[in-house]
PDB file of N, CA and C in Angstrom:
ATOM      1  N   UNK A   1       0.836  -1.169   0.000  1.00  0.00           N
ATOM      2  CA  UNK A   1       0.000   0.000   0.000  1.00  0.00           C
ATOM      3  C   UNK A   1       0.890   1.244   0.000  1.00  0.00           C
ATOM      4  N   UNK A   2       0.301   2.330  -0.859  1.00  0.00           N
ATOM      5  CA  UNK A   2       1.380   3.293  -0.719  1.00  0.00           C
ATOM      6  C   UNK A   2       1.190   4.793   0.707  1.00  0.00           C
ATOM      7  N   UNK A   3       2.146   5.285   0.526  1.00  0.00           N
ATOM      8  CA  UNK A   3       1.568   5.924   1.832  1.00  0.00           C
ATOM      9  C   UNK A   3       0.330   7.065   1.339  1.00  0.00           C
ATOM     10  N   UNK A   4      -0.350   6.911   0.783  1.00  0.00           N
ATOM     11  CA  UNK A   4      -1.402   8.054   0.203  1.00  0.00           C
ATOM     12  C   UNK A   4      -3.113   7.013   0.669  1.00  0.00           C
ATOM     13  N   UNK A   5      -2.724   5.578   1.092  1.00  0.00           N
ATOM     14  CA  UNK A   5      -3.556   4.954   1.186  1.00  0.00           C
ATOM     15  C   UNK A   5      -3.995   3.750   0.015  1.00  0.00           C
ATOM     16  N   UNK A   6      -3.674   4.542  -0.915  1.00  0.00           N
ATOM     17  CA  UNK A   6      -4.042   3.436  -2.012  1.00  0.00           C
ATOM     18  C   UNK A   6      -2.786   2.318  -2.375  1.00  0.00           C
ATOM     19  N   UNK A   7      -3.766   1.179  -3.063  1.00  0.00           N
ATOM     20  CA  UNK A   7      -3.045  -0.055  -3.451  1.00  0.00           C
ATOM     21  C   UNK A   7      -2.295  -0.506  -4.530  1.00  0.00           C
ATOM     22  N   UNK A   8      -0.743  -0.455  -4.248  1.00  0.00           N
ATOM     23  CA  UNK A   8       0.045  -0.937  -5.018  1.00  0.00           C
ATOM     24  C   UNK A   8       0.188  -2.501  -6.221  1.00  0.00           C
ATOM     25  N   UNK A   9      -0.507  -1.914  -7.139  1.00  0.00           N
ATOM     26  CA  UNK A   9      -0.935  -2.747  -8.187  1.00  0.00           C
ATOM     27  C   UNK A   9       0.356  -3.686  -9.046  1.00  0.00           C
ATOM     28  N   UNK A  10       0.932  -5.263  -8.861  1.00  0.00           N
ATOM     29  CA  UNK A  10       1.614  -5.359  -8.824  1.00  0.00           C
ATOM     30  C   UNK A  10       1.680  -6.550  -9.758  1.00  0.00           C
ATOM     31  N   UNK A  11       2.196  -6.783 -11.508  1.00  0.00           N
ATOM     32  CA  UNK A  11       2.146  -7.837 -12.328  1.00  0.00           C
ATOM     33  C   UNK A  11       2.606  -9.312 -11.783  1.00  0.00           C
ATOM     34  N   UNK A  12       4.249  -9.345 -11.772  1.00  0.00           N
ATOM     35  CA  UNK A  12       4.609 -10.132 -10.873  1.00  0.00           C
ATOM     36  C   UNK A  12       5.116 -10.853 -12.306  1.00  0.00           C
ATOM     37  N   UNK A  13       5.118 -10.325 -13.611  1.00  0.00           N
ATOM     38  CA  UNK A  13       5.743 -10.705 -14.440  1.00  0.00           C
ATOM     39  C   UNK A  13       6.885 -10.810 -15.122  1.00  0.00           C
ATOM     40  N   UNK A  14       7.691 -10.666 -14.593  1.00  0.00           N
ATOM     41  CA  UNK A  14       9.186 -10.172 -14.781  1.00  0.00           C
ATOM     42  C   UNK A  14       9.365 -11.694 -15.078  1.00  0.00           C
ATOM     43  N   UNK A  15      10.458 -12.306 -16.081  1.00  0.00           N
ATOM     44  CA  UNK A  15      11.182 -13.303 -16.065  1.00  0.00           C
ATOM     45  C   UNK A  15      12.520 -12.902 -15.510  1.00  0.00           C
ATOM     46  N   UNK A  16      13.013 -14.773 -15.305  1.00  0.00           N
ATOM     47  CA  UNK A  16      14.441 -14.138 -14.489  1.00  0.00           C
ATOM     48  C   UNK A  16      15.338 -14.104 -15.471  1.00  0.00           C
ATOM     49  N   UNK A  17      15.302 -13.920 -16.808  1.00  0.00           N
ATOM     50  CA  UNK A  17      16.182 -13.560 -17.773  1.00  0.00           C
ATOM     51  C   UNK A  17      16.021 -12.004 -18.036  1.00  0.00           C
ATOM     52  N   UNK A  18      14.504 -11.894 -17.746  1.00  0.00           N
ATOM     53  CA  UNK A  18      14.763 -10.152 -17.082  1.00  0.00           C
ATOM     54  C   UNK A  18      15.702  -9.188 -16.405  1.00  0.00           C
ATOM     55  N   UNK A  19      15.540 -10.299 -15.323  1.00  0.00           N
ATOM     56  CA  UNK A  19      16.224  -9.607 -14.205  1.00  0.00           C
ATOM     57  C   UNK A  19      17.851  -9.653 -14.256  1.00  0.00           C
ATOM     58  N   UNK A  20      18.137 -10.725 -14.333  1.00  0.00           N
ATOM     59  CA  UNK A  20      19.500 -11.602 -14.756  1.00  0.00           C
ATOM     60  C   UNK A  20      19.757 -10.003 -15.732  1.00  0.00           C
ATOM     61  N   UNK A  21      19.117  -9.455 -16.884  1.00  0.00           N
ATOM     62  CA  UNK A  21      19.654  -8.641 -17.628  1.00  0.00           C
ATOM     63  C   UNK A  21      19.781  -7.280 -17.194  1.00  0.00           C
ATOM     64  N   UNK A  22      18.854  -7.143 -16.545  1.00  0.00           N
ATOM     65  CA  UNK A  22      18.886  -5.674 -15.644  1.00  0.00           C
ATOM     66  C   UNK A  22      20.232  -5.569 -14.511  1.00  0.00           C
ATOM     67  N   UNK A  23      20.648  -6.647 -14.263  1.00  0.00           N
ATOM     68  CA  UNK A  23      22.013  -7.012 -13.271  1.00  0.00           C
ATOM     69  C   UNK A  23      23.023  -6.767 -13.480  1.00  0.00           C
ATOM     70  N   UNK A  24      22.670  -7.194 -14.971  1.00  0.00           N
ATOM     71  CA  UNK A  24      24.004  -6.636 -15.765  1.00  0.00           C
ATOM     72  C   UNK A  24      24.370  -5.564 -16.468  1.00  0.00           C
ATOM     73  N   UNK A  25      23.092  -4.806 -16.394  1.00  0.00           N
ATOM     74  CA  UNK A  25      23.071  -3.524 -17.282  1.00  0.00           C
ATOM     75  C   UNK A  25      23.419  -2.530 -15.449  1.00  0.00           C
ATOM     76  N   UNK A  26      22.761  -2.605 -14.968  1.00  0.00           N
ATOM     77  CA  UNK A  26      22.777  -2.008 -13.372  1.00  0.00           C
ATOM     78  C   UNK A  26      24.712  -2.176 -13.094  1.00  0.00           C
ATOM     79  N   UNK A  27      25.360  -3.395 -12.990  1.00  0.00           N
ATOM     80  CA  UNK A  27      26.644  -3.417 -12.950  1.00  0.00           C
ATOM     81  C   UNK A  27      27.744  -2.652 -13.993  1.00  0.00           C
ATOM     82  N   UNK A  28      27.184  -3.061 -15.341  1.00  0.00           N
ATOM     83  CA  UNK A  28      28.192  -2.416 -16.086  1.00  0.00           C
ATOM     84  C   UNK A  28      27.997  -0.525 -15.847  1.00  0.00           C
ATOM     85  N   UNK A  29      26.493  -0.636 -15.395  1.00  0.00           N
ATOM     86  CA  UNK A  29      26.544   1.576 -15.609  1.00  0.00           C
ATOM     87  C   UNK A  29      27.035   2.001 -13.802  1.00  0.00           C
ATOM     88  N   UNK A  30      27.135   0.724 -12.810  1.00  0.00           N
ATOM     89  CA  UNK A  30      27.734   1.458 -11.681  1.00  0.00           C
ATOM     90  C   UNK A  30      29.389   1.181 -12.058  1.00  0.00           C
ATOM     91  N   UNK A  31      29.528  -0.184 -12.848  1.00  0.00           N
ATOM     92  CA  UNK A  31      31.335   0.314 -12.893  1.00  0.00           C
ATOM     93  C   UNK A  31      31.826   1.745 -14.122  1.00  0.00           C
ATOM     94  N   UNK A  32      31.037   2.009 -15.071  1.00  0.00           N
ATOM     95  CA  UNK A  32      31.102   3.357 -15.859  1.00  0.00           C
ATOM     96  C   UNK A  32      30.874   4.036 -14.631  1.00  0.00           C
ATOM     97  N   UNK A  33      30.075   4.697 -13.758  1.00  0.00           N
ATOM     98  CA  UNK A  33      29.997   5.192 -12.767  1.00  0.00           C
ATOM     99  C   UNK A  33      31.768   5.727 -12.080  1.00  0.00           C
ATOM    100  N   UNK A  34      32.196   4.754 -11.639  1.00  0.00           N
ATOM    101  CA  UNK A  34      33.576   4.289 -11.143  1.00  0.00           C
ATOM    102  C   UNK A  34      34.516   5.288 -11.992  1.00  0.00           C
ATOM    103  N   UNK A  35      34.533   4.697 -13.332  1.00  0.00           N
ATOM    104  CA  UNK A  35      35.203   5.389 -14.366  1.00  0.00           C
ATOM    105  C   UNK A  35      35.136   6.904 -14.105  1.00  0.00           C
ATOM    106  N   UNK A  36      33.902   7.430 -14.223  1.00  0.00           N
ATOM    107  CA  UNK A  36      33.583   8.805 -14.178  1.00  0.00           C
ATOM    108  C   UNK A  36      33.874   9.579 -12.747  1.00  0.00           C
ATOM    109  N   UNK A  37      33.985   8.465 -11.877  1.00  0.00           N
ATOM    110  CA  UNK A  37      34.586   9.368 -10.731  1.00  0.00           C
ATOM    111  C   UNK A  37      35.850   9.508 -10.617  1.00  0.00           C
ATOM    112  N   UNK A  38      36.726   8.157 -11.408  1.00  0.00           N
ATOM    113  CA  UNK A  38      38.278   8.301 -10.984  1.00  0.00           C
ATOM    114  C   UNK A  38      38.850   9.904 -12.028  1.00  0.00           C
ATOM    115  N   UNK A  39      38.160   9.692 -13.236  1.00  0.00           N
ATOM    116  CA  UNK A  39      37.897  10.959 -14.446  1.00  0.00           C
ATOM    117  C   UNK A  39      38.409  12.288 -13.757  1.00  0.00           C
ATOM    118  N   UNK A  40      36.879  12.163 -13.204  1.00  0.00           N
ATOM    119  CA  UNK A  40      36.547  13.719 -12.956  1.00  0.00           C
ATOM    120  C   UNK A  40      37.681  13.893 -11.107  1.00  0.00           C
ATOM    121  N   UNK A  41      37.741  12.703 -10.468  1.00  0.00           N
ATOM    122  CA  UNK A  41      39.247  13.210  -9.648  1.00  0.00           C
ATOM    123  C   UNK A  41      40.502  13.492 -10.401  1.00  0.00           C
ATOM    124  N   UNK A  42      40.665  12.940 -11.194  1.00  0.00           N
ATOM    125  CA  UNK A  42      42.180  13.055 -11.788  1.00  0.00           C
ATOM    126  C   UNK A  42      42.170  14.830 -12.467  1.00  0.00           C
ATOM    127  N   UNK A  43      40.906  15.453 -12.912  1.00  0.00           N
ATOM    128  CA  UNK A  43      40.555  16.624 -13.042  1.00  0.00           C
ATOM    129  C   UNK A  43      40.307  17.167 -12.017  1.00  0.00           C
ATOM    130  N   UNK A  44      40.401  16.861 -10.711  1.00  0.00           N
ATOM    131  CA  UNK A  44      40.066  17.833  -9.607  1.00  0.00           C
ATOM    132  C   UNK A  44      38.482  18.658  -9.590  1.00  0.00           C
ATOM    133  N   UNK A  45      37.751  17.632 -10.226  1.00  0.00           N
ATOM    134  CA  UNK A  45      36.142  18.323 -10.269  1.00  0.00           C
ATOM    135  C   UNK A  45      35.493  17.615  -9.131  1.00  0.00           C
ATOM    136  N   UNK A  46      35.332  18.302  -8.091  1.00  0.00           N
ATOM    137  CA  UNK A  46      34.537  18.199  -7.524  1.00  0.00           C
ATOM    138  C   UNK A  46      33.064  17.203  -7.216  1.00  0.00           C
ATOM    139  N   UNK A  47      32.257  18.794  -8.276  1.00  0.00           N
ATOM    140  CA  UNK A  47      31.223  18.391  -8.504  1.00  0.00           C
ATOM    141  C   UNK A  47      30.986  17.147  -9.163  1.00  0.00           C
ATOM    142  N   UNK A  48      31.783  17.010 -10.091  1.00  0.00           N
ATOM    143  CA  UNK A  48      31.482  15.195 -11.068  1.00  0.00           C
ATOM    144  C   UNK A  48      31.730  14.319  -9.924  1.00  0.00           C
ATOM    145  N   UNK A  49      32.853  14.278  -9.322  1.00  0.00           N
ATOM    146  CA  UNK A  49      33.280  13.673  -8.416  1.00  0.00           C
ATOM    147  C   UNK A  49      31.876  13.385  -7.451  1.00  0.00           C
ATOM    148  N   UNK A  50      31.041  14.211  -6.867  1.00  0.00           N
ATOM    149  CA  UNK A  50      30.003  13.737  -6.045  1.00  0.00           C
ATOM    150  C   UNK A  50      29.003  13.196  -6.607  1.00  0.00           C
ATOM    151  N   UNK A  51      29.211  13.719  -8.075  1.00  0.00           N
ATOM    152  CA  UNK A  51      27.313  13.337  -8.827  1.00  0.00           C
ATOM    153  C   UNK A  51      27.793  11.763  -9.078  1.00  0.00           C
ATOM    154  N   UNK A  52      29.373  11.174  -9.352  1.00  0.00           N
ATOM    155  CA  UNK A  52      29.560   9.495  -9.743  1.00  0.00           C
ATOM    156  C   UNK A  52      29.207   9.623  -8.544  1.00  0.00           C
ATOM    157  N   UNK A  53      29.892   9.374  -7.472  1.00  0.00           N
ATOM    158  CA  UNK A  53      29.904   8.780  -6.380  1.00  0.00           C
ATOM    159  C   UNK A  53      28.280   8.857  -5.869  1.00  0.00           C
ATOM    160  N   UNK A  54      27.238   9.588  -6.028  1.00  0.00           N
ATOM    161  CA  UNK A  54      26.056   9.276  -5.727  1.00  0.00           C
ATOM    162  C   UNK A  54      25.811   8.228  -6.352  1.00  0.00           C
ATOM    163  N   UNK A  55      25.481   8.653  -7.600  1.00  0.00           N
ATOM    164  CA  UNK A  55      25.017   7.506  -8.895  1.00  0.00           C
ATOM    165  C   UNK A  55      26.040   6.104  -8.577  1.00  0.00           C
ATOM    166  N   UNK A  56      27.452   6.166  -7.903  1.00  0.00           N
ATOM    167  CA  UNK A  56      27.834   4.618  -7.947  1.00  0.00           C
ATOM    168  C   UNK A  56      26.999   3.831  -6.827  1.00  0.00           C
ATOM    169  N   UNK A  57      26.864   4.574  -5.733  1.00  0.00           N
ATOM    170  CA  UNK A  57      26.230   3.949  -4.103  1.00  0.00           C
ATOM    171  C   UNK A  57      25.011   3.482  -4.681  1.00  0.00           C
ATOM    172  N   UNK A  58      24.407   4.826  -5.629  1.00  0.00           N
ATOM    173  CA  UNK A  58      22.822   3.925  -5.753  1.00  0.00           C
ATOM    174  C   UNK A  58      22.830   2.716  -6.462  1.00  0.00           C
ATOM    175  N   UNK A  59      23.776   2.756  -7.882  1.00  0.00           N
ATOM    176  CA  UNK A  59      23.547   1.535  -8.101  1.00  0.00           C
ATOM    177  C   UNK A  59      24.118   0.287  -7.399  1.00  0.00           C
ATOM    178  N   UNK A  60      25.253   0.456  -6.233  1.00  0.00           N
ATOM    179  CA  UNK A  60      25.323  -0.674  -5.529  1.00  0.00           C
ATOM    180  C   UNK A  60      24.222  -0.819  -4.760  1.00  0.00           C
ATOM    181  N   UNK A  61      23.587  -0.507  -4.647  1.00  0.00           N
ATOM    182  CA  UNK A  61      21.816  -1.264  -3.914  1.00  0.00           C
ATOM    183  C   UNK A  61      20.954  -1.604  -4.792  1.00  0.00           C
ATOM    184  N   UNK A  62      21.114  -0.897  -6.030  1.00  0.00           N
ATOM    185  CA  UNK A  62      20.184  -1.902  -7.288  1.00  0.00           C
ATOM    186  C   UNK A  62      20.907  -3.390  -7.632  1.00  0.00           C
ATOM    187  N   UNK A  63      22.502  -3.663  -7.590  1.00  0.00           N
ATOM    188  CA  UNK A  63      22.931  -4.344  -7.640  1.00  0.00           C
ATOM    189  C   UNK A  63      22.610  -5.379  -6.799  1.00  0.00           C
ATOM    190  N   UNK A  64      22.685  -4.664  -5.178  1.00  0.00           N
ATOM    191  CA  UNK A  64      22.891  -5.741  -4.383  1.00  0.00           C
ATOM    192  C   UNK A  64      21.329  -6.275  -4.418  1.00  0.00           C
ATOM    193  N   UNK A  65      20.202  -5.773  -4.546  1.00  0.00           N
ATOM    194  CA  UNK A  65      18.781  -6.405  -4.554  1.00  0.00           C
ATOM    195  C   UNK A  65      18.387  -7.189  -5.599  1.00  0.00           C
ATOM    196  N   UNK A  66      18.865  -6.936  -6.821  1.00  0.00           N
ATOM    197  CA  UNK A  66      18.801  -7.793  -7.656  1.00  0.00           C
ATOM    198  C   UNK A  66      19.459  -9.052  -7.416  1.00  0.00           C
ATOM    199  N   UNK A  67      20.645  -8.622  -7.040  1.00  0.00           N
ATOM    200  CA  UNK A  67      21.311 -10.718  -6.531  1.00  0.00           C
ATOM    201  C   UNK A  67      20.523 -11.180  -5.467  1.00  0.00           C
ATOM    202  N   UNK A  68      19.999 -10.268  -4.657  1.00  0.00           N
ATOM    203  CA  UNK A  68      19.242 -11.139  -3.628  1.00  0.00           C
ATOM    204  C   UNK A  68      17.606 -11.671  -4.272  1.00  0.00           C
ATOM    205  N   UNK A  69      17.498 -10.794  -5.277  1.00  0.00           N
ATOM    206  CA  UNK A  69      16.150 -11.097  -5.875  1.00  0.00           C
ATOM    207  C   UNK A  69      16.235 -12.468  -6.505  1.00  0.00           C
ATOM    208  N   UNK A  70      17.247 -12.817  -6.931  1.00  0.00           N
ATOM    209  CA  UNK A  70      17.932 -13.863  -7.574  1.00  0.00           C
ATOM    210  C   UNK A  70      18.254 -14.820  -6.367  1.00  0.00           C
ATOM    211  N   UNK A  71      17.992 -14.620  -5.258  1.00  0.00           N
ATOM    212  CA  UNK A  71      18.844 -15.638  -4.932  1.00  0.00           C
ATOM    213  C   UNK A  71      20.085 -16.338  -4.572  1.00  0.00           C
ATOM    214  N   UNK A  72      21.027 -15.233  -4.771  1.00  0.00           N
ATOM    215  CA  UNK A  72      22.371 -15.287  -4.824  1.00  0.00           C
ATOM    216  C   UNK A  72      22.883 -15.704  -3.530  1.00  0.00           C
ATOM    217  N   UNK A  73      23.523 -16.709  -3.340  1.00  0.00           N
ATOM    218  CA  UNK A  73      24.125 -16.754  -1.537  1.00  0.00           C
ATOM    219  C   UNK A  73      24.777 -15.882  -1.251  1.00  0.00           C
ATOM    220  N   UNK A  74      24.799 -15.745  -0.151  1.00  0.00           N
ATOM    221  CA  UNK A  74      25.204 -14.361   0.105  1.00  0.00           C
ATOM    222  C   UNK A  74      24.924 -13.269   0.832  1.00  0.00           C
ATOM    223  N   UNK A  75      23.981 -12.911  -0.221  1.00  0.00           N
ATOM    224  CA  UNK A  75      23.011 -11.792   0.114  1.00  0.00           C
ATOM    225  C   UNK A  75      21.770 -12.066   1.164  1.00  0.00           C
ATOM    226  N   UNK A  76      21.703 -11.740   1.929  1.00  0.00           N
ATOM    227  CA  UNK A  76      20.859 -12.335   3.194  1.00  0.00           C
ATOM    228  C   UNK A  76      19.606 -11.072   3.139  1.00  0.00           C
ATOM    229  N   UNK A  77      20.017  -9.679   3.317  1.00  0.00           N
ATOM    230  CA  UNK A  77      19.211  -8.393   3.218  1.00  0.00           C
ATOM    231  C   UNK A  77      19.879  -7.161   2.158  1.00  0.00           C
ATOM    232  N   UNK A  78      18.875  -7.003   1.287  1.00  0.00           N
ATOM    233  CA  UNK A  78      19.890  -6.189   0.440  1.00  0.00           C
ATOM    234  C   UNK A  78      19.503  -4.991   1.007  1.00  0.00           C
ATOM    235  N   UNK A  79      19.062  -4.531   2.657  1.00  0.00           N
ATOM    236  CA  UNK A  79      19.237  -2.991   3.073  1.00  0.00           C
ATOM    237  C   UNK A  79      20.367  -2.968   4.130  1.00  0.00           C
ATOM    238  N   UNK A  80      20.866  -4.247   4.457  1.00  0.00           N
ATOM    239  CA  UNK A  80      22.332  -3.819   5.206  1.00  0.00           C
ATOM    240  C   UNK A  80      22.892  -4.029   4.408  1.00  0.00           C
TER     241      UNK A  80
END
């Protein structure tokens, strides 16, 4: 339920060759991520410097929920 009261309408259709692909698209744009922060340090920018480093953290939690969505050993809770 969302917090407005109303009900979160939910397919439940995803295949896991879906997901499996989103894992890998989610990994390869947080290690580009990586890239763009070592970049923009070796330029002394700052600002790039914080906008990767946001964009890398978030996608390590899309990462890490997807392996747990999967199943992955390991992963026990993907919010610690």
């Amino acid at each position: 339920m969302k917090s407005d009261g109303r009900a979160v309408m939910r397919t439940y259709d995803r295949t896991w060759e879906e997901i499996e692909a989103m894992l890998t698209r989610a990994e390869s744009t947080k290690n580009n991520w990586q890239c763009e922060f070592e970049h923009a340090k070796d330029l002394k920018n700052k600002d790039a410097m914080k906008d990767a480093a946001r964009n890398y953290k978030a996608l390590e939690g899309v990462v890490k929920t997807l392996r747990w969505t999967l199943g992955e050993r390991g992963i026990v809770d993907p919010l610690s």
